[in-house]
Protein backbone atom coordinates (compact mmCIF):
# COMPACT_ATOMS: atom_id res chain seq x y z
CA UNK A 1 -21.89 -5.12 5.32
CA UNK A 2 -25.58 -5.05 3.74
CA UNK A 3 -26.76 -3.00 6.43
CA UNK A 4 -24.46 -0.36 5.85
CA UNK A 5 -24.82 -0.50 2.18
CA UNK A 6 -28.29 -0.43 1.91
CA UNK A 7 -27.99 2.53 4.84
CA UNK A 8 -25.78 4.57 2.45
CA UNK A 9 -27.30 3.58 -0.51
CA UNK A 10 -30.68 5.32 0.18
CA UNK A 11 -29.03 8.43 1.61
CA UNK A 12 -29.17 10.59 -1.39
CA UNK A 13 -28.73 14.11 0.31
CA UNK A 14 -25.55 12.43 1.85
CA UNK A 15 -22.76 15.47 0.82
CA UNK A 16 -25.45 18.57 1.57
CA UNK A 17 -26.36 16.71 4.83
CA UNK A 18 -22.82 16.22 6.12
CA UNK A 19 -21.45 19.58 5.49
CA UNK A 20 -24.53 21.09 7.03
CA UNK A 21 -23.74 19.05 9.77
CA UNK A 22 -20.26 20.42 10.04
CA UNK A 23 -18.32 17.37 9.31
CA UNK A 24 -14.66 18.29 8.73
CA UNK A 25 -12.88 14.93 8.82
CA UNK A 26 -12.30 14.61 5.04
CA UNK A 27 -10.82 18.02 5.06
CA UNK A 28 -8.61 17.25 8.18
CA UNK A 29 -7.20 14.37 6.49
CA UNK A 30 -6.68 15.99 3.59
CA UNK A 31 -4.31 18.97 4.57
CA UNK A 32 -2.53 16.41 7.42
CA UNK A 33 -1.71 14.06 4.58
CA UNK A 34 -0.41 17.26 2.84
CA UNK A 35 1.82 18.35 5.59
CA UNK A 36 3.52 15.09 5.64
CA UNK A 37 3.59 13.88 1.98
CA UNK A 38 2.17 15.72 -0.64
CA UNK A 39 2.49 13.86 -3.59
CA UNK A 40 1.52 10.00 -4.23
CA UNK A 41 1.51 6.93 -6.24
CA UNK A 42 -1.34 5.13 -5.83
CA UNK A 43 -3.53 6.28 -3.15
CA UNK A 44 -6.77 3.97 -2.13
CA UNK A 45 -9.55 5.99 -0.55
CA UNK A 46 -11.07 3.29 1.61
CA UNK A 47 -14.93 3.73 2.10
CA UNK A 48 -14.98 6.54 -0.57
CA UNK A 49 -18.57 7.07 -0.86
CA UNK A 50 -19.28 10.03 -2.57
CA UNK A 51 -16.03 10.80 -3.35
CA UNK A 52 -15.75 13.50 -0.23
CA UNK A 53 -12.15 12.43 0.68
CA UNK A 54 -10.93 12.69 -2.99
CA UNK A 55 -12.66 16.04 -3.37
CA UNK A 56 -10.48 17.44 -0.37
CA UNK A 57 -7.49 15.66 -1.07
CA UNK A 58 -7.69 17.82 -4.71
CA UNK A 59 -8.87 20.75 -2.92
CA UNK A 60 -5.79 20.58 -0.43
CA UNK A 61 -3.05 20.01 -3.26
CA UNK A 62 -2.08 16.68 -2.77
CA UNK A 63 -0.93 15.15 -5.84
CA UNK A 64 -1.71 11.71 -6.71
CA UNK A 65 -1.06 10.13 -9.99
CA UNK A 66 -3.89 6.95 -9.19
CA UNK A 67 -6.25 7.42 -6.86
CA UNK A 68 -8.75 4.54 -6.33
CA UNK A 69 -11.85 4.52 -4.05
CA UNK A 70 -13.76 1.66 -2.54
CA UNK A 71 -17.01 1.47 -0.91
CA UNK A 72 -20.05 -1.14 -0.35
CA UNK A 73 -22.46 1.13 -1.39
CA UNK A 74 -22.80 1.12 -5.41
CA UNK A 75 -25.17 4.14 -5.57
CA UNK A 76 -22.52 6.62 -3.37
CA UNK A 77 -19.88 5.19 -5.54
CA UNK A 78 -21.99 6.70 -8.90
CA UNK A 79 -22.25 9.64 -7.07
CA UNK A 80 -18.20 9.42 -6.49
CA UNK A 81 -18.16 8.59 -10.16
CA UNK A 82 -19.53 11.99 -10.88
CA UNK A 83 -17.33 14.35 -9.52
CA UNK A 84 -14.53 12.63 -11.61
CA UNK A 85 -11.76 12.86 -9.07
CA UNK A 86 -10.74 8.90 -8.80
CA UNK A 87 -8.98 6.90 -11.38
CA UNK A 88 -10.88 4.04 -10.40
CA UNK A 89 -14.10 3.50 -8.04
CA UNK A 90 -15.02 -0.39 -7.16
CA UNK A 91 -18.00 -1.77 -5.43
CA UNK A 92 -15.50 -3.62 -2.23
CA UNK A 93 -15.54 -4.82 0.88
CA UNK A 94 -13.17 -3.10 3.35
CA UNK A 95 -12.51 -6.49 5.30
CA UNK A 96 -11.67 -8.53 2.03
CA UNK A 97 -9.42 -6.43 0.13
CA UNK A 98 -9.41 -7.57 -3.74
CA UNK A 99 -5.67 -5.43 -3.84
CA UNK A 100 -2.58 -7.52 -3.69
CA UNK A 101 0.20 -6.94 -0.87
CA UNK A 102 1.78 -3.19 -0.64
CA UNK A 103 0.31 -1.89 -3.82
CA UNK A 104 -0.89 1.48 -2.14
CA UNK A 105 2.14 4.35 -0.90
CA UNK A 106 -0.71 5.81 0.83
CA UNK A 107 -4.19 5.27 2.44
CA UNK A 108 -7.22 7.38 3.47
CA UNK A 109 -10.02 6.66 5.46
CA UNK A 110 -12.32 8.80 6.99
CA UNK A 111 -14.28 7.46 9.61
CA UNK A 112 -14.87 3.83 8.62
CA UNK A 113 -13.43 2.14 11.03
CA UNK A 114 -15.98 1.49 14.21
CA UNK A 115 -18.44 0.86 11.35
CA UNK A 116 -16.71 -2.15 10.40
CA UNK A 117 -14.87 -4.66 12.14
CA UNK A 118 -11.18 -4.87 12.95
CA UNK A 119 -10.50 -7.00 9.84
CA UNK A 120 -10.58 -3.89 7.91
CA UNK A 121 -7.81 -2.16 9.52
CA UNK A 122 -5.98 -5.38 9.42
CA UNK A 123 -6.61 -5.54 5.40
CA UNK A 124 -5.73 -1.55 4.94
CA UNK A 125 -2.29 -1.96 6.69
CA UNK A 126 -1.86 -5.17 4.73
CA UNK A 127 -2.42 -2.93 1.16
CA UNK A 128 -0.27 -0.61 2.20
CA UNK A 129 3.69 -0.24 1.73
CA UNK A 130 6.10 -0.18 3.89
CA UNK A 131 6.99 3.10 4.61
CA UNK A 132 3.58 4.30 2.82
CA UNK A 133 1.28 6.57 4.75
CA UNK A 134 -2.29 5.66 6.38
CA UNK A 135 -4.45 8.01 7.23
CA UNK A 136 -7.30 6.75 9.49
CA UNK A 137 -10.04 8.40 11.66
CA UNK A 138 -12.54 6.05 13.80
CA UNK A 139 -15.90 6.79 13.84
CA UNK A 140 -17.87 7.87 16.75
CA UNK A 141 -19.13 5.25 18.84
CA UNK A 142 -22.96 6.47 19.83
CA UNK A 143 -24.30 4.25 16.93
CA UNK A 144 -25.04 1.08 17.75
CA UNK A 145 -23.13 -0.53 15.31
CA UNK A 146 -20.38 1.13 15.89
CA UNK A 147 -20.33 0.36 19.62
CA UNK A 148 -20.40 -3.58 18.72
CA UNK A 149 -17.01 -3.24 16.33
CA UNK A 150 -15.51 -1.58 19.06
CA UNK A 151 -15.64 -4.04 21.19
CA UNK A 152 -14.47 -6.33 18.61
């Protein structure tokens, strides 16, 4: 987990650089999650970052009355902080979950699993109610530390 938090802590230009880069996933999630349930709870956004997820979840019209982010990288999560979209934005790991059982009616994640290992889905379904919604995209697997939690 340092690695990536010390990787995403330095990337400053993270937002500008992504949508130049075309990167639609937050979006995607955003009006799916809309088209099946648009109004939640408590919604955890699980590698929030920079808040990207939130922003589209907002921007789509999904309705959450407590939406909470969590990331490993402190510095994304000020820039997060800015935008203020979350209710509440904590410093976590995404394999040790500091949530207790079913607390969230929904999840989000856009592209964090493959960057960490399979203890993280594990810990998101285990957050999650029964019945609750989780939406989850894997990221792509030409990085090399993505290719290693794959094969996890």
């Amino acid at each position: 987990m340092d690695e990536l938090r010390i990787y995403y802590n330095a990337w400053e230009t993270y937002d500008q650089d992504i949508r130049k880069r075309g990167w639609l996933v937050p979006s995607i999630i955003a009006e799916t999650l809309y088209s099946f349930q648009p109004r939640f709870e408590q919604f955890l956004d699980i590698g929030a970052g920079t808040g990207l997820l939130g922003e589209q979840l907002r921007k789509a019209g999904v309705e959450i009355r407590s939406l909470s982010g969590i990331d490993v990288a402190e510095k994304a999560l000020a820039r997060a902080e800015k935008k203020k979209i979350y209710s509440s934005l904590l410093q976590m790991d995404a394999e040790k979950l500091a949530f207790r059982d079913e607390i969230f009616d929904g999840i989000g994640t856009s592209a964090l699993f493959g960057l960490v290992g399979k203890q993280a889905f594990i810990e998101a379904l285990r957050v999650t109610k029964l019945g609750g919604i989780a939406a989850i995209t894997i990221g792509a697997t030409s990085q090399p530390y993505t290719q290693k939690n794959y094969l996890d």
